[in-house]
Protein backbone atom coordinates (compact mmCIF):
# COMPACT_ATOMS: atom_id res chain seq x y z
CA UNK A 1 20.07 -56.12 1.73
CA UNK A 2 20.14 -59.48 -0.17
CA UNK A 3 21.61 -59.54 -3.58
CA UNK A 4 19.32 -59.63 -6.32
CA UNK A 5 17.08 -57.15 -4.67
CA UNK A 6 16.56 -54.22 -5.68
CA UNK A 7 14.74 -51.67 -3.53
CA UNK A 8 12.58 -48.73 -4.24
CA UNK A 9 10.29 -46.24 -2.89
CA UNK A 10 7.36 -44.49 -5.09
CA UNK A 11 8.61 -40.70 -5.67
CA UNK A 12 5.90 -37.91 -5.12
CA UNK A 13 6.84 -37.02 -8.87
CA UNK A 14 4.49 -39.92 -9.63
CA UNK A 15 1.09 -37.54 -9.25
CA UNK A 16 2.91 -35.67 -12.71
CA UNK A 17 1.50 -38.68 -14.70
CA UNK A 18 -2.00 -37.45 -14.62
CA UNK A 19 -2.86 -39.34 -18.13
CA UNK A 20 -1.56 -43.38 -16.33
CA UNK A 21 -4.74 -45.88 -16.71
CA UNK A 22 -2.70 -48.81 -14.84
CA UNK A 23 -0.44 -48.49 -12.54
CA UNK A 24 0.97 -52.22 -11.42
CA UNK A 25 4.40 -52.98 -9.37
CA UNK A 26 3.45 -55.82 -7.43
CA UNK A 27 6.11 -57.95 -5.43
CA UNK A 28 8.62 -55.07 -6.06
CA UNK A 29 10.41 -54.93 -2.72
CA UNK A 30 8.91 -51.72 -2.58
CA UNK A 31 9.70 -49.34 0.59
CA UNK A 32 8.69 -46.22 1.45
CA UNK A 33 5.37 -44.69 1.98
CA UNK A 34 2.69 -44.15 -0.78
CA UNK A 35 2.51 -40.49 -1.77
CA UNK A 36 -0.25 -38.29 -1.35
CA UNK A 37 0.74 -37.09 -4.67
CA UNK A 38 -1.38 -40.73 -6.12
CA UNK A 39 -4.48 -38.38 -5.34
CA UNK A 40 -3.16 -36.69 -8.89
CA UNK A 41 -3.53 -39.53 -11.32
CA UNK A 42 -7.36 -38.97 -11.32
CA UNK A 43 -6.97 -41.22 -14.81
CA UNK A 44 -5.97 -44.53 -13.08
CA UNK A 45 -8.53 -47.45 -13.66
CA UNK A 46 -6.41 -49.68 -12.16
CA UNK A 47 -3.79 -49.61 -8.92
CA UNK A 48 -1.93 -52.87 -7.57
CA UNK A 49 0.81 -52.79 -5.42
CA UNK A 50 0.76 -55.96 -3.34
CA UNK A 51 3.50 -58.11 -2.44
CA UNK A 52 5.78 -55.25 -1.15
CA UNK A 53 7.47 -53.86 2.02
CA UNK A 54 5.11 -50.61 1.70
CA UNK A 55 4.54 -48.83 5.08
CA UNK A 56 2.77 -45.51 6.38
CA UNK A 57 -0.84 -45.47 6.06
CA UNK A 58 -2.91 -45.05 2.69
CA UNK A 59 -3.36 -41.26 1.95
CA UNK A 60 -6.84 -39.66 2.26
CA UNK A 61 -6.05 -37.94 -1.11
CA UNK A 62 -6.34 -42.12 -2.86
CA UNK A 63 -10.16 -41.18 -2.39
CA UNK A 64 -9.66 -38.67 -5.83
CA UNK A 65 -9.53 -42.18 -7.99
CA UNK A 66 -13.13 -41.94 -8.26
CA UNK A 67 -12.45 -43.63 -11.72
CA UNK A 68 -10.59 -47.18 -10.19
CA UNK A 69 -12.21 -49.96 -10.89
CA UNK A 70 -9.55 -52.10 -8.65
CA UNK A 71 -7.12 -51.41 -5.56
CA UNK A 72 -5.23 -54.10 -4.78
CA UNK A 73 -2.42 -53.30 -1.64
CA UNK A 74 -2.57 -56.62 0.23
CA UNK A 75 0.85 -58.17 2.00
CA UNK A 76 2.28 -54.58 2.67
CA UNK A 77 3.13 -53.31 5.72
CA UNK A 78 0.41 -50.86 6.02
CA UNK A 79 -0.55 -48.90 9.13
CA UNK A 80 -3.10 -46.47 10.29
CA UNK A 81 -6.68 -46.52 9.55
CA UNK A 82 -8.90 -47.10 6.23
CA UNK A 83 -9.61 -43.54 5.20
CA UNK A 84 -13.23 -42.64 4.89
CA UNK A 85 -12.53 -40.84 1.44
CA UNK A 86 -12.83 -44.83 0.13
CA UNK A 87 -16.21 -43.74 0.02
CA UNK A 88 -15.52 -41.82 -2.86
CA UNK A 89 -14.33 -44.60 -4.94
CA UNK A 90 -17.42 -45.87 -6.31
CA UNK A 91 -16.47 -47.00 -9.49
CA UNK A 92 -14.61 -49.74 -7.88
CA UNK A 93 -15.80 -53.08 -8.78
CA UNK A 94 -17.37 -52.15 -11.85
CA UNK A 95 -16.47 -55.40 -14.27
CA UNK A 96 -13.94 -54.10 -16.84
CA UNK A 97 -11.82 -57.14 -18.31
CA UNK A 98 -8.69 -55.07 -19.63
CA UNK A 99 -8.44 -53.72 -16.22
CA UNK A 100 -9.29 -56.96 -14.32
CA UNK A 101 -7.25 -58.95 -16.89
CA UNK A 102 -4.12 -57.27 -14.86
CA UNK A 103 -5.01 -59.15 -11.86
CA UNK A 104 -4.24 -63.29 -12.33
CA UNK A 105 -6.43 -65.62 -10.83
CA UNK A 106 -9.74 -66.33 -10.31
CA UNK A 107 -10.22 -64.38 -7.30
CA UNK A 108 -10.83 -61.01 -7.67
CA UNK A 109 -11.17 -58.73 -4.51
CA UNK A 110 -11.72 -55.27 -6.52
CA UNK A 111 -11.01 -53.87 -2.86
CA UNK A 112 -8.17 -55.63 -1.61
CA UNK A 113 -6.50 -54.69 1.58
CA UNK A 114 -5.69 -57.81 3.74
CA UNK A 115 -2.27 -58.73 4.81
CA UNK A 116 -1.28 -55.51 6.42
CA UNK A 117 -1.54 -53.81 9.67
CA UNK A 118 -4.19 -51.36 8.68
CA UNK A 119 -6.10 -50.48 12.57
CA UNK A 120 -9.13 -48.57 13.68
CA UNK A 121 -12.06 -49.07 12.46
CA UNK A 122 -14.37 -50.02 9.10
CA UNK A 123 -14.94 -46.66 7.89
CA UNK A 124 -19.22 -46.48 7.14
CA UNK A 125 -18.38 -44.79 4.31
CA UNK A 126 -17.54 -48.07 2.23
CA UNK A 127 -20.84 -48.66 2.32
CA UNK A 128 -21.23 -46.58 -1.11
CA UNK A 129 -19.33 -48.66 -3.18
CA UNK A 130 -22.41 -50.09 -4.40
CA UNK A 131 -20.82 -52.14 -7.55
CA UNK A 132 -17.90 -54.15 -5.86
CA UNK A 133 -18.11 -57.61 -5.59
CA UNK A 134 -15.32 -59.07 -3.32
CA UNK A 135 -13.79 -57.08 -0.68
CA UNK A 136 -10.68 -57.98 1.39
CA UNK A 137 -9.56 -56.95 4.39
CA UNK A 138 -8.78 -59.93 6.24
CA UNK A 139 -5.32 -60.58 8.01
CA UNK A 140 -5.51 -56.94 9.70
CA UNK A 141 -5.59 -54.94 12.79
CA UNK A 142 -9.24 -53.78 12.67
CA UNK A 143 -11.34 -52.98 15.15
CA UNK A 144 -15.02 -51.78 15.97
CA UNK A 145 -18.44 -53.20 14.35
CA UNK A 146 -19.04 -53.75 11.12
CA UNK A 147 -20.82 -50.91 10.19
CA UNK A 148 -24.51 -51.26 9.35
CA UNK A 149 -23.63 -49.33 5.87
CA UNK A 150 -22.09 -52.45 4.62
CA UNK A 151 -25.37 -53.64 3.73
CA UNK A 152 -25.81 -50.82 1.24
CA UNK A 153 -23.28 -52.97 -0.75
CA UNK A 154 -25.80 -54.66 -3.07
CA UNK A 155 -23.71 -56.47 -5.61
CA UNK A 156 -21.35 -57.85 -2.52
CA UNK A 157 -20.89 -61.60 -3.42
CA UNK A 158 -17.68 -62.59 -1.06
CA UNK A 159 -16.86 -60.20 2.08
CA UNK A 160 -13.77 -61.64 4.04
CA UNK A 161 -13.05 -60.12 7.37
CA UNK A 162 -11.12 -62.59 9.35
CA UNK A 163 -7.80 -62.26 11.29
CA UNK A 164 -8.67 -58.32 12.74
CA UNK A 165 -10.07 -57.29 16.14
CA UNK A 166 -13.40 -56.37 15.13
CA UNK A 167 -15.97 -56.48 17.65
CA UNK A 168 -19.79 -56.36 18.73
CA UNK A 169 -22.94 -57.57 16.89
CA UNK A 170 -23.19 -58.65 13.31
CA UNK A 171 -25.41 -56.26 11.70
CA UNK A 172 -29.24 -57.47 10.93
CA UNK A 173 -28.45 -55.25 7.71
CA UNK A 174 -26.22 -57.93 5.85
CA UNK A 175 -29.10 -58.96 5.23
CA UNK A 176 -30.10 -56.69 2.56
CA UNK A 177 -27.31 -58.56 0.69
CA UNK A 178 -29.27 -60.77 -1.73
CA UNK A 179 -26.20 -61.27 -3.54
CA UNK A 180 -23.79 -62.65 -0.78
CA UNK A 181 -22.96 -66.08 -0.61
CA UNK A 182 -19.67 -66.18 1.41
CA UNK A 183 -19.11 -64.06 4.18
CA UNK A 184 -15.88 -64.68 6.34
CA UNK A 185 -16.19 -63.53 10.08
CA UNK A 186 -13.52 -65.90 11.87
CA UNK A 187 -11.03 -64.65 14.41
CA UNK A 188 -12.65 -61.51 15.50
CA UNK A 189 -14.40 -60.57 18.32
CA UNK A 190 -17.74 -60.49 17.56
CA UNK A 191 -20.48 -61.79 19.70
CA UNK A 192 -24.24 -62.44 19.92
CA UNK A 193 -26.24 -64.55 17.32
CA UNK A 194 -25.76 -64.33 13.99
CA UNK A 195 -28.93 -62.72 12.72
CA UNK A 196 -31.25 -65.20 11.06
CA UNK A 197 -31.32 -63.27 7.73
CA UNK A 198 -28.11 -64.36 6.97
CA UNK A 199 -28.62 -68.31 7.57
CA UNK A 200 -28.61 -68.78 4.10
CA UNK A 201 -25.11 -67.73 3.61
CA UNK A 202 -21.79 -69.42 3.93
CA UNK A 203 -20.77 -67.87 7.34
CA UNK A 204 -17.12 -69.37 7.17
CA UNK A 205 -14.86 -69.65 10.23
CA UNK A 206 -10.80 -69.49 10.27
CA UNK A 207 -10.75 -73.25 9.09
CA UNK A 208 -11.83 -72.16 5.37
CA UNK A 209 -9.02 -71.30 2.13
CA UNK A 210 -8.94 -67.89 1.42
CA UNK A 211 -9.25 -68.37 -2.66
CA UNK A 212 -12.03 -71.24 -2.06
């Protein structure tokens, strides 16, 4: 271990803090798994843990934040699949500047997952989170179609997909997505013509900036 590092892991004890609103330890050098015990902390409005050495996959029980209005867990070392319980979280994206104020930058994935090595596939169930803007899951493992539920996602604006091993047609029901005006596809497998509903959005390839 390099001097000047310290290294952690996130106990289980940390579900005993049912009351925590914000819970932030990005670029922590943070090992160890996340506990199922974060199921417990039905309170939190706010979760970021990026820019750690995190591994294991995301518990099911992360689906109990029904209150979170962002998840931020990119550059991790994340494995396994997205659990379908996401589905639950549908206050996600819903604009709330102390909780957003946590998160520098101008670009704000309120679902951010990319940089890990997160596999299987899209779970449909994301299509309920209705309120969330920009979702992240680019630089993965993923794999499968994009589900047709994603275009439930009214208020999506930016969806970034690139980098994963997703596969098949793109959806015809994007285009319900009057809102969307990037959508990043490149490096994937997909094939067949992109449907002519969604002409009128930025269909980016692996050639465009991630934060422009």
């Amino acid at each position: 271990e390099e001097s000047g590092e310290c290294s952690a892991t996130i106990p289980p004890e940390i579900g005993y803090l049912t009351n925590l609103e914000a819970l932030w330890l990005m670029d922590n050098h943070l090992s160890g798994e996340i506990p199922s015990s974060i199921g417990n902390l039905v309170n939190l409005r706010s979760l970021g843990l990026r820019e750690n050495d995190i591994t294991g996959s995301i518990p099911s029980e992360i689906g109990n934040l029904t209150l979170l209005h962002v998840l931020g867990l990119s550059m991790n070392q994340l494995t396994g699949s997205i659990p379908s319980t996401i589905g639950y979280m549908t206050n996600l994206g819903v604009w709330n500047g102390t909780w957003y104020n946590l998160y520098s930058g101008d670009y704000w994935p309120a679902l951010d997952l990319s940089h890990n090595f997160l596999s299987g596939p899209i779970p449909p169930e994301i299509g309920n989170l209705t309120e969330i803007e920009q979702v992240a899951l680019w630089h993965n493992q993923l794999s499968g179609p994009i589900p047709p539920e994603m275009g439930n996602m009214t208020s999506l604006m930016i969806l970034d997909l690139r980098y994963n091993s997703l596969s098949g047609l793109i959806p015809p029901e994007l285009e319900n997505l009057s809102n969307m005006n990037t959508l990043w596809l490149g490096s994937n497998n997909l094939r067949g013509p992109i449907p002519e509903e969604l002409c009128n959005i930025e269909l980016c390839g692996s050639e465009c900036n991630s934060s422009q």
